[in-house]
Protein backbone atom coordinates (compact mmCIF):
# COMPACT_ATOMS: atom_id res chain seq x y z
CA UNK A 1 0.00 0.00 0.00
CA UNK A 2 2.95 2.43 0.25
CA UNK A 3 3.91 2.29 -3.18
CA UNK A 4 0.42 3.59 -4.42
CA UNK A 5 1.08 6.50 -2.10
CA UNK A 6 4.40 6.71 -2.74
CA UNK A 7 3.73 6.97 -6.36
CA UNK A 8 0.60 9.35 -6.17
CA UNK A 9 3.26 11.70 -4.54
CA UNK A 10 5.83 11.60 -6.90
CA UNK A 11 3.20 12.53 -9.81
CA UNK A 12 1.90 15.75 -7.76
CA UNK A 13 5.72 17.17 -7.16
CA UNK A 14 5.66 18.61 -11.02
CA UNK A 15 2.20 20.33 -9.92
CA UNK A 16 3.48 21.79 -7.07
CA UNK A 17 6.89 22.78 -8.30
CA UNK A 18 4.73 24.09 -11.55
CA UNK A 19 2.94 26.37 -9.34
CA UNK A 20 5.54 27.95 -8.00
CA UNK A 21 6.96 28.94 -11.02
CA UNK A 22 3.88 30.27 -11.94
CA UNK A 23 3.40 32.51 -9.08
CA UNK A 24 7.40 33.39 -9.68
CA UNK A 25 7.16 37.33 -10.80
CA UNK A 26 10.49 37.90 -10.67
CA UNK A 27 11.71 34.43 -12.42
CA UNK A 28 14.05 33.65 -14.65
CA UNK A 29 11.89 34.97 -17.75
CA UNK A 30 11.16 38.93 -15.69
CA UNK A 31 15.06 38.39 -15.00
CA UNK A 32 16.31 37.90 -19.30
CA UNK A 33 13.80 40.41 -19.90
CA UNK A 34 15.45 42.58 -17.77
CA UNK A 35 18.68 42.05 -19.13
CA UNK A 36 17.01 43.12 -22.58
CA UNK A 37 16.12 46.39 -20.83
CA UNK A 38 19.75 47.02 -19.81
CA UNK A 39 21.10 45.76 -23.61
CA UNK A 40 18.73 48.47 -24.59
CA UNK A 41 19.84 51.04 -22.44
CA UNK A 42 23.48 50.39 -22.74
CA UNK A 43 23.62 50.13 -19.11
CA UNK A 44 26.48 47.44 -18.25
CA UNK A 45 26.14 47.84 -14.31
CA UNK A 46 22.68 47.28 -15.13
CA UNK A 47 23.40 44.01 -16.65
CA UNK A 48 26.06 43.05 -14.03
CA UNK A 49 23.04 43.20 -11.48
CA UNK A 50 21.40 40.56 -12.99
CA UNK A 51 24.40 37.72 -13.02
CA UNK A 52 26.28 35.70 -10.50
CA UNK A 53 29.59 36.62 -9.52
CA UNK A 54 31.32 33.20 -11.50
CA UNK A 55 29.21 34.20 -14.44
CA UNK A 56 30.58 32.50 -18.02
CA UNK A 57 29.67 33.34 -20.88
CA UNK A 58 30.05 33.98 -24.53
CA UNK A 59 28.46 35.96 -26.62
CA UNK A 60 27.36 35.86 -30.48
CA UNK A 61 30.59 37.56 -31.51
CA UNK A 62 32.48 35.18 -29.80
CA UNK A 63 33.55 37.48 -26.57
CA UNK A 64 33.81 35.40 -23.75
CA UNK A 65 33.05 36.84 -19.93
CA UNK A 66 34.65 35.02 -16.62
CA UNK A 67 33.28 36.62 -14.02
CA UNK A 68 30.84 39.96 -12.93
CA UNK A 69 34.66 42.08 -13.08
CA UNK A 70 33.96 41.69 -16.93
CA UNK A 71 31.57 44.56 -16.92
CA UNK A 72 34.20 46.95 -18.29
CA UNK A 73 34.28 44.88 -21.16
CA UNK A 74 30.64 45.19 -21.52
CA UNK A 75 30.05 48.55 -21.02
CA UNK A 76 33.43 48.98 -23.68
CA UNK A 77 31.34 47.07 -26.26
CA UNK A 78 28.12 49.03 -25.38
CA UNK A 79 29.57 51.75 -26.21
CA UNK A 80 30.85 51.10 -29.35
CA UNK A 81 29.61 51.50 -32.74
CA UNK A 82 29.83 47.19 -32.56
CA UNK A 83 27.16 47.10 -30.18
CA UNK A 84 24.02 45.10 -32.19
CA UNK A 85 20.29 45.60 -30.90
CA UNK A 86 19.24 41.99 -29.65
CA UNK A 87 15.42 41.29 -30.32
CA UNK A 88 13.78 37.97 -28.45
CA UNK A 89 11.30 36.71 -30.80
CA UNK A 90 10.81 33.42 -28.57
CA UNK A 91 11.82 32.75 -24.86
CA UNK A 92 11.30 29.00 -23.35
CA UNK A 93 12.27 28.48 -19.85
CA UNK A 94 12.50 24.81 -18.31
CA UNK A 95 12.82 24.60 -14.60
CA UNK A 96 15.08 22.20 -13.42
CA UNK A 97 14.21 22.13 -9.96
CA UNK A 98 13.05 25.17 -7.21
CA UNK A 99 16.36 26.89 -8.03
CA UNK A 100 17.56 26.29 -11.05
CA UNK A 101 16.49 26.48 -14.73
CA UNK A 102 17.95 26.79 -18.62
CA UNK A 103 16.56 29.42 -20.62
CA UNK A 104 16.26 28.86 -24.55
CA UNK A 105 15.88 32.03 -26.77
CA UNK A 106 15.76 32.60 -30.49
CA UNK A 107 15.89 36.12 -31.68
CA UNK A 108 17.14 38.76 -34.50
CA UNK A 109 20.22 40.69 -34.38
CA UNK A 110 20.62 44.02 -36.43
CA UNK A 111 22.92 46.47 -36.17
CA UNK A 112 25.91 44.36 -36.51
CA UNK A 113 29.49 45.62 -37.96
CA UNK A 114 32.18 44.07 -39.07
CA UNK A 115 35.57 45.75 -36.81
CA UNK A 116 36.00 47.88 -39.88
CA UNK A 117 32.55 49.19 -39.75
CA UNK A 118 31.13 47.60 -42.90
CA UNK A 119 27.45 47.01 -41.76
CA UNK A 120 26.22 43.47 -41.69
CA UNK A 121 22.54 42.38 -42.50
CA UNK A 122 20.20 40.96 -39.55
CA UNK A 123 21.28 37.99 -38.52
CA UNK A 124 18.99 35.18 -36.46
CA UNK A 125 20.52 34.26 -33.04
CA UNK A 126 19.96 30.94 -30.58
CA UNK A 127 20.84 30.98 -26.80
CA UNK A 128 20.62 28.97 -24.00
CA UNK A 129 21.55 30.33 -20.69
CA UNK A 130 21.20 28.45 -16.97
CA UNK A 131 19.60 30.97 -14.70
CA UNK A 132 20.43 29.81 -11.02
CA UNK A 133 18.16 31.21 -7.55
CA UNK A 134 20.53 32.61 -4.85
CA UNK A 135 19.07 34.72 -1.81
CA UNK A 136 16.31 34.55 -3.57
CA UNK A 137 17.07 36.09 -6.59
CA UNK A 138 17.38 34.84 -9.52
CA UNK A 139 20.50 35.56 -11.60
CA UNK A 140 22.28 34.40 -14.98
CA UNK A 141 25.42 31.88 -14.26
CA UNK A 142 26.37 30.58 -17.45
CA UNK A 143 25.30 31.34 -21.50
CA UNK A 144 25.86 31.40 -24.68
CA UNK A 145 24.29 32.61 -28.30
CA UNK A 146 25.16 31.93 -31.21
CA UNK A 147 24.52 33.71 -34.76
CA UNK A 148 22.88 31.98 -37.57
CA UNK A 149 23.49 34.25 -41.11
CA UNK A 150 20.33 34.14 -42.85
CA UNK A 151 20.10 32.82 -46.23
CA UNK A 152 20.68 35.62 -49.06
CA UNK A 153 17.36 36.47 -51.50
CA UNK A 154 17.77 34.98 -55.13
């Protein structure tokens, strides 16, 4: 008779866990949006808010971040004529348990330049990030996105 019980309980902790991601304002989905906000407003201590300490992570052009001290870099690229204006066109989050969770996006980058300042045409980008909870907050650890070209018109 334990086993049906045992069982019944194990089906419900999806629901539950569910539910609290549900009634999760400030999840990892308010968090990347965020993030979006500070892209937008070229605000790299904005962004640096909204990571962990050990972040890692590299970005469509290939710069790679080691840590929150990395926000010079940002703001650097922010600033430049380089900097690309992200748009999320789709945002999935899967929870892997109360606190932690991967983030899938696919969006449209335009804006682009090559170094030389040639400018490049929109460009479709993938990412996957894993968001963790600490203090109750939850923050971006770890990410990456990459850049597909899109096909040329005939």
């Amino acid at each position: 008779m334990r086993y049906p019980i045992l069982a019944l309980g194990l089906c419900l902790l999806p629901v539950a866990v569910g539910a609290q991601a549900l009634a999760d304002a400030d999840g990892p989905e308010a968090v990347m949006t965020a993030m979006d906000d500070c892209w937008a407003k070229r605000d790299a201590d904005c962004l640096a808010a909204h990571v962990t300490d050990d972040l890692v992570y590299t970005n469509a052009t290939g710069s790679h971040w080691r840590s929150k001290a990395a926000r010079q870099g940002w703001q650097a690229l922010l600033a430049s004529d380089m900097a690309a204006f992200p748009q999320t066109e789709e945002r999935l989050v899967r929870r892997l348990g109360p606190d932690t969770a991967i983030v899938w996006e696919r969006g449209r980058l335009s804006g682009l330049k090559t170094p030389d300042g040639k400018a490049l045409p929109p460009m479709q980008t993938f990412g996957t990030m894993t968001m963790v909870r600490r203090g109750g907050i939850w923050l971006l650890a770890a990410g990456q996105t990459l850049l597909v070209p899109q096909p040329s018109a005939p």
